[in-house]
Protein backbone atom coordinates (compact mmCIF):
# COMPACT_ATOMS: atom_id res chain seq x y z
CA UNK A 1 23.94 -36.10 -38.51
CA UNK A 2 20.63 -38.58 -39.02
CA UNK A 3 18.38 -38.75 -35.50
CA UNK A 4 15.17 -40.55 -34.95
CA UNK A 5 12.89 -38.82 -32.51
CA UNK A 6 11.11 -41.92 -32.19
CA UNK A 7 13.76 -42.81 -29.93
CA UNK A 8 13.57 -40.45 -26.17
CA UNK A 9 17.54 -40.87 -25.88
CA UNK A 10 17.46 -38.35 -29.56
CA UNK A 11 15.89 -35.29 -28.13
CA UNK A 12 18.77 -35.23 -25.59
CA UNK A 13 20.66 -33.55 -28.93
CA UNK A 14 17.42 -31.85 -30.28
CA UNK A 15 17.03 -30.15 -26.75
CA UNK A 16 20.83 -29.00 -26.65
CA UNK A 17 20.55 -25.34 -26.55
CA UNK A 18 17.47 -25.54 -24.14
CA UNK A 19 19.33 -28.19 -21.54
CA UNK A 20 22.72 -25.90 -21.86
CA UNK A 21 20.65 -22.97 -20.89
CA UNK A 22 18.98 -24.30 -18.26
CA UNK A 23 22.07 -26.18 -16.42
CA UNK A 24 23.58 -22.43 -16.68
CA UNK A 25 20.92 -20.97 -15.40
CA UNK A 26 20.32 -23.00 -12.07
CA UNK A 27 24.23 -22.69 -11.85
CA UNK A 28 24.01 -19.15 -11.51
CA UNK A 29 21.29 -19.28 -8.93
CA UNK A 30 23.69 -22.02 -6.49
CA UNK A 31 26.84 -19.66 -7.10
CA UNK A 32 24.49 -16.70 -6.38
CA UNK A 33 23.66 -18.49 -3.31
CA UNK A 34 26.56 -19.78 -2.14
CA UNK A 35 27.96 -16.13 -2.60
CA UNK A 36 26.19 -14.31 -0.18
CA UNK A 37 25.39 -16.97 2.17
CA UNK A 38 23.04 -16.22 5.19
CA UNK A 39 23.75 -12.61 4.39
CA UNK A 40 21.09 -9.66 2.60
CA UNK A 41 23.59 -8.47 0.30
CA UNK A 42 23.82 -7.73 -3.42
CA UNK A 43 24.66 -10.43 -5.60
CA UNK A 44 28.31 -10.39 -7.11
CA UNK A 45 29.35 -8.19 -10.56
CA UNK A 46 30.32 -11.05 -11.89
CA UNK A 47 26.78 -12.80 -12.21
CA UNK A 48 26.19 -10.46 -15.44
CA UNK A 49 29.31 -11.76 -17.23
CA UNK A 50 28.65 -15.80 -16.45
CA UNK A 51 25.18 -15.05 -17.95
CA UNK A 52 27.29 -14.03 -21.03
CA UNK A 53 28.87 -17.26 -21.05
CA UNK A 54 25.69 -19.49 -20.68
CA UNK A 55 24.79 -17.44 -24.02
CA UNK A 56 27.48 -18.25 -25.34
CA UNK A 57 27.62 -21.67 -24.82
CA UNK A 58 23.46 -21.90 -25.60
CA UNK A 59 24.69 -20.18 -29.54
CA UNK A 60 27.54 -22.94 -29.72
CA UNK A 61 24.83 -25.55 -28.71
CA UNK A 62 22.56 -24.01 -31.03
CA UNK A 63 24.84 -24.28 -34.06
CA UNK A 64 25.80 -28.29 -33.14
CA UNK A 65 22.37 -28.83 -34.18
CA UNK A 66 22.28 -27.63 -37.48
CA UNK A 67 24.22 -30.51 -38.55
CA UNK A 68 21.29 -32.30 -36.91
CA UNK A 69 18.52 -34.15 -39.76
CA UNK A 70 15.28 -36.02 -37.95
CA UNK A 71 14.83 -39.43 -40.11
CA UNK A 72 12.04 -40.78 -38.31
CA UNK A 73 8.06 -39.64 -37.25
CA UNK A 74 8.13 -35.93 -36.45
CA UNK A 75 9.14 -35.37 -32.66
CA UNK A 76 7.28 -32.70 -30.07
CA UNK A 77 10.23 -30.72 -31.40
CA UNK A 78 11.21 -29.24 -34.85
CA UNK A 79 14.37 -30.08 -36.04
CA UNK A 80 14.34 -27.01 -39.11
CA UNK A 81 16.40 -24.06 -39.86
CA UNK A 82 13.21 -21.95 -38.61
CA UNK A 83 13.52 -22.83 -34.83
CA UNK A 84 17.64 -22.68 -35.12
CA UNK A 85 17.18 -19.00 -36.85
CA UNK A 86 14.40 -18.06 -34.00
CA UNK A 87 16.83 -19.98 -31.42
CA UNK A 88 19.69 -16.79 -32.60
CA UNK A 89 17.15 -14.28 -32.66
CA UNK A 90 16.04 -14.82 -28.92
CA UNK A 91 19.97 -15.24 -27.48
CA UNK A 92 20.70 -12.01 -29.17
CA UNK A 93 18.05 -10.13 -27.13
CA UNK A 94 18.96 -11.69 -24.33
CA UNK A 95 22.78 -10.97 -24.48
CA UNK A 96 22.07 -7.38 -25.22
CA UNK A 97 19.78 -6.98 -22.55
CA UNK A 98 22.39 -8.08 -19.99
CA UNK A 99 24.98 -5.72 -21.99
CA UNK A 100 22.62 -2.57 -21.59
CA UNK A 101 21.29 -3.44 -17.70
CA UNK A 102 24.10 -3.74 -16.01
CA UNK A 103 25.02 0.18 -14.94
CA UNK A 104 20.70 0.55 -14.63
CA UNK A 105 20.66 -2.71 -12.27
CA UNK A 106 23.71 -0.97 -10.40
CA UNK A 107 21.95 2.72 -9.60
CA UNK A 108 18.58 1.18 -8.96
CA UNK A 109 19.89 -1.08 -6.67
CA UNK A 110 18.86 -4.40 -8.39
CA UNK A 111 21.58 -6.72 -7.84
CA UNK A 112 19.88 -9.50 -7.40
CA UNK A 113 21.49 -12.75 -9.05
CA UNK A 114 18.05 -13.90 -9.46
CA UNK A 115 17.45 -11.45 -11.99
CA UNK A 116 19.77 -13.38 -14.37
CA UNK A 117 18.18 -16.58 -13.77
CA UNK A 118 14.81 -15.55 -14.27
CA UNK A 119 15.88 -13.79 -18.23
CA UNK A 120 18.18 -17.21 -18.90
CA UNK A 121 14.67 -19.24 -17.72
CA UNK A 122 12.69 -17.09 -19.78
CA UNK A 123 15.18 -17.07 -22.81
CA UNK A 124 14.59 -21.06 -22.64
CA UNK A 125 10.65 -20.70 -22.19
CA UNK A 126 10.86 -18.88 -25.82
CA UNK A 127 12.84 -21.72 -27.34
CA UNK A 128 10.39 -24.33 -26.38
CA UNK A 129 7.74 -22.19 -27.08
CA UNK A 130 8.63 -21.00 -30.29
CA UNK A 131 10.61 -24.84 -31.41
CA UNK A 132 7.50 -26.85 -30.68
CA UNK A 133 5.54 -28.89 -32.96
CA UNK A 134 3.39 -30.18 -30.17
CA UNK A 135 0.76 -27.69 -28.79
CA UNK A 136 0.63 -29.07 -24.98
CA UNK A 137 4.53 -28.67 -25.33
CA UNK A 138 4.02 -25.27 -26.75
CA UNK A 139 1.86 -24.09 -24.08
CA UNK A 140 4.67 -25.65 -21.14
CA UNK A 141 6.92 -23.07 -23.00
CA UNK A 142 4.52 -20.36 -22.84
CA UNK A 143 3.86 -20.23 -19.43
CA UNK A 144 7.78 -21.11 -18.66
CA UNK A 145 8.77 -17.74 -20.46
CA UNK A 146 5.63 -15.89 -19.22
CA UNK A 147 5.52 -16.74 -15.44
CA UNK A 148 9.05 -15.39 -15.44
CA UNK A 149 8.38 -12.05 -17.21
CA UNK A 150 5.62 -11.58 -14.66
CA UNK A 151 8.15 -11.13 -12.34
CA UNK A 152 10.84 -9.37 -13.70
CA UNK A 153 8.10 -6.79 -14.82
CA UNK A 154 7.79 -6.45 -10.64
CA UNK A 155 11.25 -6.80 -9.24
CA UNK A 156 11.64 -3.47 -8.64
CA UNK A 157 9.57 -3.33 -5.28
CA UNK A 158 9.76 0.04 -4.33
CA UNK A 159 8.28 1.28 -7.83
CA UNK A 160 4.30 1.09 -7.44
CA UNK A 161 4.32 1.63 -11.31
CA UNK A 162 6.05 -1.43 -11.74
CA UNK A 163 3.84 -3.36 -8.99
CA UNK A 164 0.63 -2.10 -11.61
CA UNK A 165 1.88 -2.93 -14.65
CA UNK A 166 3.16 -6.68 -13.51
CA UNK A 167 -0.43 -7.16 -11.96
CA UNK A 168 -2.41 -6.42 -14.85
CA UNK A 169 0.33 -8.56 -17.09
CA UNK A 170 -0.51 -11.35 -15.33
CA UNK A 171 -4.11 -10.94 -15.09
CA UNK A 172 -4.48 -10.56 -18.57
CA UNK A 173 -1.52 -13.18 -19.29
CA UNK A 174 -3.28 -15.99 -17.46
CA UNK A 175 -6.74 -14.60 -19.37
CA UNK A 176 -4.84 -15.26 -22.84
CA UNK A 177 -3.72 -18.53 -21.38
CA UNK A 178 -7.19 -19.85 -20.50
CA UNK A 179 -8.34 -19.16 -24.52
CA UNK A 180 -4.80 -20.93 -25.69
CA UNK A 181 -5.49 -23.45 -23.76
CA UNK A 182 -9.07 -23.74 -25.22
CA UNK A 183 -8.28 -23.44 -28.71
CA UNK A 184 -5.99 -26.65 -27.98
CA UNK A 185 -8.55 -28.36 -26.98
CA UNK A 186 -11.04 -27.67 -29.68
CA UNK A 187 -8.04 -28.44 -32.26
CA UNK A 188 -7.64 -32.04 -30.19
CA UNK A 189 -11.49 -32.53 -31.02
CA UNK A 190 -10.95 -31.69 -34.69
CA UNK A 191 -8.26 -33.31 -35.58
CA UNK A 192 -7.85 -35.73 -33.11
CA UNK A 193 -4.02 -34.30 -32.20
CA UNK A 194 -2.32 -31.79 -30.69
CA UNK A 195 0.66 -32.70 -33.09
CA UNK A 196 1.02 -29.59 -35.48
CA UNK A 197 2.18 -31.68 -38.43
CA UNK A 198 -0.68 -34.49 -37.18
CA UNK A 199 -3.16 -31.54 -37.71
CA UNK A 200 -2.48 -30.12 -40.99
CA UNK A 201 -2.43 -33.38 -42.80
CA UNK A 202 -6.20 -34.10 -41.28
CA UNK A 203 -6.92 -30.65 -42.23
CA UNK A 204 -5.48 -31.39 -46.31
CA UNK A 205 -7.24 -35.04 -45.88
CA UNK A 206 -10.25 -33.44 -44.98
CA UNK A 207 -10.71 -35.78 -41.89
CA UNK A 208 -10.87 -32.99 -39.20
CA UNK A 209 -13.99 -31.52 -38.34
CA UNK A 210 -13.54 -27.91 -40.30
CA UNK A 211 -16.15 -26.31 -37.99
CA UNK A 212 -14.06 -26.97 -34.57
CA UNK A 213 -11.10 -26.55 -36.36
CA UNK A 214 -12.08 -22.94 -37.32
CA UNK A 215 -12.85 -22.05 -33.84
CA UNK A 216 -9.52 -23.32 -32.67
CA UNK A 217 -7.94 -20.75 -34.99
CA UNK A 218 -9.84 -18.01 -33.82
CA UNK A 219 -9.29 -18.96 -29.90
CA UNK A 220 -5.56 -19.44 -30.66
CA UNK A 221 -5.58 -15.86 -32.35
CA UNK A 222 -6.70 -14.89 -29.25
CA UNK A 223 -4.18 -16.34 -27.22
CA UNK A 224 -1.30 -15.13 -29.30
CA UNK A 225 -2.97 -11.86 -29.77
CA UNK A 226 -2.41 -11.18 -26.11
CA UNK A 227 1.08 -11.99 -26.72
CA UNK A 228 1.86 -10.13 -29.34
CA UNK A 229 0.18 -7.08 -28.49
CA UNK A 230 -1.94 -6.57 -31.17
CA UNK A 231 -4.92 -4.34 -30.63
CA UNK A 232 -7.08 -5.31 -29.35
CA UNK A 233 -5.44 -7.26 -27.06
CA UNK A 234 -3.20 -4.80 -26.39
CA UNK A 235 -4.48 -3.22 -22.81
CA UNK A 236 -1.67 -4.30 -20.70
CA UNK A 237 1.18 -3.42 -23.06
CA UNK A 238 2.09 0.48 -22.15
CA UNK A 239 0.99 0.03 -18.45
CA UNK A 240 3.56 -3.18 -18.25
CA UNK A 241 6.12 -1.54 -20.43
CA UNK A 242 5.94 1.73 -18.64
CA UNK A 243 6.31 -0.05 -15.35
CA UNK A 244 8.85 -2.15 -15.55
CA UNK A 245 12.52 -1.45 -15.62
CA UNK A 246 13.47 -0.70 -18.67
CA UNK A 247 16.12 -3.33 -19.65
CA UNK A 248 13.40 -5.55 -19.17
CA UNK A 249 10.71 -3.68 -21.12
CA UNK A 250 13.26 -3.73 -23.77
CA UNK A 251 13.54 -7.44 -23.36
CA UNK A 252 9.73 -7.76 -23.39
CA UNK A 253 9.61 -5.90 -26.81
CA UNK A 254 12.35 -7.87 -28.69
CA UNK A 255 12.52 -11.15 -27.15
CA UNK A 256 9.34 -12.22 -26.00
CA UNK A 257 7.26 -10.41 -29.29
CA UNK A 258 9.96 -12.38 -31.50
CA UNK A 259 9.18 -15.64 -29.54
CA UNK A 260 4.93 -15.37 -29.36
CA UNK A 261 5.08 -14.39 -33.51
CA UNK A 262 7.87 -17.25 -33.95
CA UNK A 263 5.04 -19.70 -32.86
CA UNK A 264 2.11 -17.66 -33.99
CA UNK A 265 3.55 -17.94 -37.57
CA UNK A 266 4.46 -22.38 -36.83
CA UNK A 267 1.24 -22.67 -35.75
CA UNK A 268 -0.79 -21.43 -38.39
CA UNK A 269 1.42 -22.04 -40.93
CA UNK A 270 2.12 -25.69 -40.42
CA UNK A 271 -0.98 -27.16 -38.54
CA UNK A 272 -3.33 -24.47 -40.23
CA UNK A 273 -2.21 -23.71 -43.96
CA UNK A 274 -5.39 -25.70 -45.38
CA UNK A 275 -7.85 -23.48 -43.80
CA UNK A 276 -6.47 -20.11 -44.67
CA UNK A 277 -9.71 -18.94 -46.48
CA UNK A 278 -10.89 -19.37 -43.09
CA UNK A 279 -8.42 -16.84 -41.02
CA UNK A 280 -6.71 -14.86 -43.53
CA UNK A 281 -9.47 -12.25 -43.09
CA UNK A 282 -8.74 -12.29 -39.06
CA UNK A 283 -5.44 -11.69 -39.90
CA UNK A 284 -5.68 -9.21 -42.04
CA UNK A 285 -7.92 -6.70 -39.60
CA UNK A 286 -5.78 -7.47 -36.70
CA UNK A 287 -2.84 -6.20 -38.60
CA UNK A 288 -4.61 -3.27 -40.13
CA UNK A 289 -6.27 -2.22 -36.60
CA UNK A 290 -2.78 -2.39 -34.81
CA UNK A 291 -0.95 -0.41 -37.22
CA UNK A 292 -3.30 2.63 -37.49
CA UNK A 293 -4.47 2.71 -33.77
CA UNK A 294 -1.01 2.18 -32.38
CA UNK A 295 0.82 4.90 -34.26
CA UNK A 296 -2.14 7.16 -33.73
CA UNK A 297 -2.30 6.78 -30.15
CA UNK A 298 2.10 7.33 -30.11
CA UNK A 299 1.84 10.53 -31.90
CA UNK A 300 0.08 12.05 -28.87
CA UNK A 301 2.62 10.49 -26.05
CA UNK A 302 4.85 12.81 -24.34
CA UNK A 303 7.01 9.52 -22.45
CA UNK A 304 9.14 8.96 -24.90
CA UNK A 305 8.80 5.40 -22.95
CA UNK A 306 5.24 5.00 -23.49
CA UNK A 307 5.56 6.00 -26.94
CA UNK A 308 7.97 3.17 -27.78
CA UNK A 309 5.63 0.72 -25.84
CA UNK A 310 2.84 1.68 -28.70
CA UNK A 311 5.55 1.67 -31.79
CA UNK A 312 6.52 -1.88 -29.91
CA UNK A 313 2.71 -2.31 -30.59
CA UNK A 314 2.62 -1.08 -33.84
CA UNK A 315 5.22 -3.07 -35.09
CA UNK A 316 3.19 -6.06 -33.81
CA UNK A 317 0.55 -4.95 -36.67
CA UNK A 318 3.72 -4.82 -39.35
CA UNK A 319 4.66 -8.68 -38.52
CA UNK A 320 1.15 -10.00 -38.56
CA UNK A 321 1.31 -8.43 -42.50
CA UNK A 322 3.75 -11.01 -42.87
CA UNK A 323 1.07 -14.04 -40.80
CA UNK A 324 -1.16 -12.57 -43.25
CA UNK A 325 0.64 -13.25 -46.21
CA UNK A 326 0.68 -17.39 -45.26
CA UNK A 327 3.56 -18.09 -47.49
CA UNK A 328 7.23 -18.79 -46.78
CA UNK A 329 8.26 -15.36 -48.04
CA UNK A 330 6.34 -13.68 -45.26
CA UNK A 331 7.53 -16.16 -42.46
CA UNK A 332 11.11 -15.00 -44.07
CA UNK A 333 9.92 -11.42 -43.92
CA UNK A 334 9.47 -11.93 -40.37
CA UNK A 335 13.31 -13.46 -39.38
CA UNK A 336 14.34 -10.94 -41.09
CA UNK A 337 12.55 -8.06 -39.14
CA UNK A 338 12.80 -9.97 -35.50
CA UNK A 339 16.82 -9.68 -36.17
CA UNK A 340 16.44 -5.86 -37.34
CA UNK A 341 13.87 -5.02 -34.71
CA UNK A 342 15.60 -6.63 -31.95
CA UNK A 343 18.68 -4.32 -32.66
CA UNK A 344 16.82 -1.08 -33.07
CA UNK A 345 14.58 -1.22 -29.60
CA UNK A 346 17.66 -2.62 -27.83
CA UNK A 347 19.53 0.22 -28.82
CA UNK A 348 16.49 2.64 -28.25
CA UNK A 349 15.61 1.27 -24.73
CA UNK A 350 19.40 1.60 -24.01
CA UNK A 351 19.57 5.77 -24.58
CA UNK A 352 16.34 6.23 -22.89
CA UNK A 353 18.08 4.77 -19.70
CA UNK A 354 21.04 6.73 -20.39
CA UNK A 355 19.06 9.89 -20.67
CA UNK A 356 17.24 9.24 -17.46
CA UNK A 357 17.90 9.96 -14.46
CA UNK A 358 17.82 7.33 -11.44
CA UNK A 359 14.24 6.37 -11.05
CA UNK A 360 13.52 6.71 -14.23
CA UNK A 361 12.16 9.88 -13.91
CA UNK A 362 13.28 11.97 -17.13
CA UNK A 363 11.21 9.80 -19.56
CA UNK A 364 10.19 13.22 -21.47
CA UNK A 365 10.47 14.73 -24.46
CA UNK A 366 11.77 17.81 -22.68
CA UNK A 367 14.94 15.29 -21.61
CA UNK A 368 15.96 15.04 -24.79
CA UNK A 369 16.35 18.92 -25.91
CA UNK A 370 20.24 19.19 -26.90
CA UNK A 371 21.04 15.27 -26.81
CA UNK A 372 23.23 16.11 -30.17
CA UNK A 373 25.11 18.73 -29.33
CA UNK A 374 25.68 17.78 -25.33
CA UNK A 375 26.03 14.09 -26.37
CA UNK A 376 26.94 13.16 -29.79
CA UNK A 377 27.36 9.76 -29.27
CA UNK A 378 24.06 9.31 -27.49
CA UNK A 379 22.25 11.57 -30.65
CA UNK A 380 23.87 9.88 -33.36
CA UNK A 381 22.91 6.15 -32.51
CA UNK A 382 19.44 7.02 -31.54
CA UNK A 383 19.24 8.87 -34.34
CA UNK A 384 19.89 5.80 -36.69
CA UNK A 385 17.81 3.89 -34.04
CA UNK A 386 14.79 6.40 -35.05
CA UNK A 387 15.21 6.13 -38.75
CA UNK A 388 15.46 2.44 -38.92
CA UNK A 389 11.88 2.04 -36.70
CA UNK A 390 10.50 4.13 -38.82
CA UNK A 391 12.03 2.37 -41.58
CA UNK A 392 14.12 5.15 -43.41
CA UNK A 393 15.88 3.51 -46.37
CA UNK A 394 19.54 2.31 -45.67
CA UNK A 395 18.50 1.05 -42.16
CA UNK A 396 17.61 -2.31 -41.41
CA UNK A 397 14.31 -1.23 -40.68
CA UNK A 398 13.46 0.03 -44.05
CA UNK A 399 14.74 -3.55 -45.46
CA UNK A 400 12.83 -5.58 -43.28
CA UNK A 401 10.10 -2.97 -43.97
CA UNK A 402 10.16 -3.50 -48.15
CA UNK A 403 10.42 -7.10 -47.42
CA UNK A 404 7.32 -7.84 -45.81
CA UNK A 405 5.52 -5.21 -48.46
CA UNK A 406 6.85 -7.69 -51.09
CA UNK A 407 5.51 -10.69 -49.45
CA UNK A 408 2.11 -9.18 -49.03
CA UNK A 409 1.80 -7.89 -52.80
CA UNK A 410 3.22 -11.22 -54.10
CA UNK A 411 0.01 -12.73 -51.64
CA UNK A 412 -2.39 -10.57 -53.36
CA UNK A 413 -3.05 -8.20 -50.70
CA UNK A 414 -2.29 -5.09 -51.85
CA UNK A 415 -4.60 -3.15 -49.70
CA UNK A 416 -2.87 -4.34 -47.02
CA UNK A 417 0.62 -3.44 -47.76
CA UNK A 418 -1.11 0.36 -48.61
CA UNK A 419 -1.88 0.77 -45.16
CA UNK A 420 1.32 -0.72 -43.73
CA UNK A 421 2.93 2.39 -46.23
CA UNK A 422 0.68 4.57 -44.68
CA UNK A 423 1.18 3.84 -40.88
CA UNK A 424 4.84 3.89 -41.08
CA UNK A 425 4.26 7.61 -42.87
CA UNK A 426 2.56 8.16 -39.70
CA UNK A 427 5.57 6.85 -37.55
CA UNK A 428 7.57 9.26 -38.78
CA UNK A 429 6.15 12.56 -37.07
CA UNK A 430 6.60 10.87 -33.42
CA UNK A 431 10.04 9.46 -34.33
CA UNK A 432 11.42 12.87 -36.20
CA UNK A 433 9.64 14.73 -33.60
CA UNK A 434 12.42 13.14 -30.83
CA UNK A 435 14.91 13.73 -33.29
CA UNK A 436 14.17 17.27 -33.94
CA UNK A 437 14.70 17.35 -29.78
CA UNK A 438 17.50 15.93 -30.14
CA UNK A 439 19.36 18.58 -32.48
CA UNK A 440 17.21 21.38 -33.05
CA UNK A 441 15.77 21.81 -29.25
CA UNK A 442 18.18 23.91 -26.62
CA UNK A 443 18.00 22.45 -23.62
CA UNK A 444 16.46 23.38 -20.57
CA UNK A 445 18.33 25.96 -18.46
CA UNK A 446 20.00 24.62 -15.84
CA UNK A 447 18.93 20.69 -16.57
CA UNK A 448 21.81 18.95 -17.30
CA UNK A 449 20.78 16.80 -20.62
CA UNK A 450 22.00 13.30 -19.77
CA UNK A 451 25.11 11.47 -17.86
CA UNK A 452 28.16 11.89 -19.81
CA UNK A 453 29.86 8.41 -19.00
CA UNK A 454 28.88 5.77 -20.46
CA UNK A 455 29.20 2.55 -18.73
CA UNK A 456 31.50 0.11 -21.27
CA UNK A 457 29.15 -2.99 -21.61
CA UNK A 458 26.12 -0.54 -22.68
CA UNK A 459 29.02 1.66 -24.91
CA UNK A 460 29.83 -1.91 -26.68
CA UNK A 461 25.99 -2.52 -27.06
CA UNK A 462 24.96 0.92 -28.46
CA UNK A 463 28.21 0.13 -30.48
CA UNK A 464 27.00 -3.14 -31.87
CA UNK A 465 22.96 -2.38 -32.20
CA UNK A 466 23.99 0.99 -34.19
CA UNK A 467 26.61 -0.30 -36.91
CA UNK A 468 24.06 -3.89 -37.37
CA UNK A 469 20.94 -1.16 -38.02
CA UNK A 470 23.44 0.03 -40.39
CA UNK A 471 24.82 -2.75 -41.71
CA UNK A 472 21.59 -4.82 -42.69
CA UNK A 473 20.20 -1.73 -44.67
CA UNK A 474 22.85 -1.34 -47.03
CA UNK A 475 24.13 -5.42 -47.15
CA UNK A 476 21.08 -7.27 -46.16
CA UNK A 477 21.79 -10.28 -48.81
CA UNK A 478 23.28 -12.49 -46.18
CA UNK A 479 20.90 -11.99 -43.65
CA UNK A 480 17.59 -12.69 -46.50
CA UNK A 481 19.40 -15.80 -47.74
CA UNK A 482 19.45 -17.23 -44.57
CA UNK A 483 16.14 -16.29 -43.37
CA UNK A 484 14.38 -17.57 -46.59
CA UNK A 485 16.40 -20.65 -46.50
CA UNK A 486 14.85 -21.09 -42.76
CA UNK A 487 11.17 -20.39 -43.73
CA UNK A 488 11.19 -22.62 -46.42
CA UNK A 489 12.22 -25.35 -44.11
CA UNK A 490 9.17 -24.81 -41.76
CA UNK A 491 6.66 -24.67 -44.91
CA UNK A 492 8.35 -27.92 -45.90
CA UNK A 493 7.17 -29.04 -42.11
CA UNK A 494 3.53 -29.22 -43.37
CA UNK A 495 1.63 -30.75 -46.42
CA UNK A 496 1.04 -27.48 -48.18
CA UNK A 497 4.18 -25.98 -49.17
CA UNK A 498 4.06 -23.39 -51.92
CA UNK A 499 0.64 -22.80 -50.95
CA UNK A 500 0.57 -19.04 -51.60
């Protein structure tokens, strides 16, 4: 179907998924409302499973506009495969997390319908943020998925851990903010738009002014660096993580790191090919400094929590090898690895809450001694969970892994895709090392090892997150096809496709 974006009535269709989301979402809040009346109680069971629904009927929107072409001037919004693939990616995280929080939000006492509104507002904050070809529009989604995060990082009020780490995410959030919204501005003066498309074909004119233009990148690098958690903007990350319940750190490390690199990789890739002699080098050391210095800071972590917070950051430094690369391969490399990392710390994030106890207070290695043998369920998904974030071949992780190597050799930057071997050997100690709890540890005398029952929405999650790990590392084909086929629509975006 043919639209013009020139025409406001058009982006009615365009915005389909996000409108559908949203209408759900304030639905929620009325019927949570309505439900409890003038009365302090906890918000009905079945809040989780209408949540389901809105994602449902966001995915159905979401496929309605693939049939959708944009004829005219290019809107504030991209009508590509790219955004529709990210679009997937984000209500995949988001229906998992409600799958794997539900028993959690039950013993911790979090029934709170506005829980569910807050992750369907958020999920819509990372389409806009990551869909936008406008960079006022871009930072509206930002802040409509951060300010949102902020608090769900804090809704557990009697937890001072969690009151820490959602203080200093939104100090340092609104700090990255302030140099986003900076680098804007200096890319306004440059190019003389804000229009992503608009400022890449000044850039291959040669009418911007290079030497703003530059400094835009860099402040924007910034911004997104806070976002993505690469070091060194990566202060807040374990501290927020730790804090914060875990469904939604596990949200945090799929969804919103697969939103801030979905626009990351736009951004520079679409308004900023023509200068990539200018920030490939940037890049580059931000990916090599998060790899190494995340997975050598996780091999000394005894929280198996705080560990995954720093392999959540070192993965960061694995998908800015594919930024690096500034070619359509590596902004396929990355679909690729959002779908296969989004399954793998889902599924992680979902034993660790099924190991610990209420209050989140067995978060050590110790916990785990025995998981195999007293659980076999529980060892043998995170078990494949393991070996795919450390990328063990026949896992997704070891796919998505090889496929970003590729796209960094076939860029010429070897050296880079050496180190990215080399901090993923490193990976391995502190992932093995939980295994090796797991199955060669005896447990601790008289400390039972986990809770036997399983509740059956996180059974049907572990389920799902442990055969797709599976699944994508021995029949990835599909999966590749369609995430090249979605990059190459986004290079297309710009004036410099097939630049690397």
């Amino acid at each position: 179907m043919q639209i013009d974006l020139s025409s406001p009535a058009q982006y009615a269709l365009v915005l389909l998924p996000e409108i559908v989301l949203s209408v759900w979402a304030m639905f929620i809040l009325l019927l949570d409302v309505f439900q409890k009346g003038s009365k302090s109680a906890p918000s009905s069971s079945s809040l989780p499973w209408l949540t389901l629904v809105g994602v449902a009927l966001a995915a159905v929107a979401n496929v309605y506009i693939c049939r959708l072409e944009n004829v005219g001037a290019p809107g504030v919004i991209a009508v590509d495969s790219f955004r529709i693939f990210s679009n997937f990616v984000f209500l995949l995280a988001t229906a998992l997390f409600v799958l794997i929080s539900t028993r959690y939000i039950d013993e911790e006492n979090l029934k709170l319908g506005e829980l569910y509104v807050l992750v369907l507002f958020a999920t819509v904050g990372m389409m806009v943020f990551a869909g936008s070809t406008e960079l006022m529009l871009m930072f509206i989604g930002l802040e409509l998925m951060s300010i949102p995060i902020y608090v769900l990082t804090g809704i557990n009020r009697r937890d001072r851990r969690s009151a820490e780490g959602a203080l200093k995410y939104f100090l340092l959030g609104a700090f990255s903010s302030a140099f986003f919204l900076f680098g804007i501005a200096l890319a306004y003066g440059g190019a003389g738009s804000t229009n992503l498309v608009a400022i890449g074909q000044a850039v291959g004119n040669g009418l911007g002014v290079s030497s703003l233009l530059v400094v835009s990148t860099a402040l924007l690098a910034v911004g997104f660096g806070f976002k993505v958690a690469a070091v060194p903007f990566h202060m807040w990350t374990p501290d927020a993580y730790e804090g914060a319940p875990s469904p939604v750190t596990a949200f945090m490390a799929a969804g919103v790191k697969a939103a801030a690199f979905a626009a990351f990789i736009r951004v520079f890739l679409t308004a900023f090919p023509g200068l990539y002699d200018s920030w490939d080098a940037m890049a580059i050391w931000l990916a090599i400094l998060t790899m190494l210095t995340a997975n050598v800071i996780a091999l000394v972590q005894g929280n198996v929590k705080r560990m995954l917070a720093y392999s959540s950051i070192a993965h960061a430094g694995y998908l800015l090898v594919a930024l690096a690369a500034g070619s359509a391969q590596g902004a396929a490399a990355f679909l690729f690895y959002s779908v296969s990392y989004t399954l793998m710390t889902m599924g992680s994030f979902a034993v660790l809450m099924a190991v610990s106890e209420r209050g989140e207070e067995r978060m050590d290695l110790e916990a785990y001694s025995g998981l195999g043998w007293k659980n076999p369920f529980l060892g043998i998904v995170m078990t494949i969970f393991l070996l795919s974030l450390a990328g063990f071949p026949f896992t997704a992780g070891f796919i998505a892994k090889v496929y970003i190597i590729q796209a960094a050799v076939a860029s010429k930057l070897v050296l880079l895709a050496v180190v990215l071997v080399m901090a993923s050997l490193i990976s391995y100690f502190y992932y093995l090392r939980v295994a090796w709890y797991m199955w060669f540890k005896d447990p601790v005398e008289g400390e039972s090892t986990t809770r036997v029952a399983l509740a059956p929405a996180m059974t049907v999650a572990l389920v799902l997150t442990a055969v797709g790990s599976v699944l994508l590392g021995v029949f990835p084909g599909v999966l590749l096809e369609a995430a090249e086929r979605s990059a190459a629509t986004l290079m297309q975006a710009g004036p410099f496709f097939g630049m690397r």
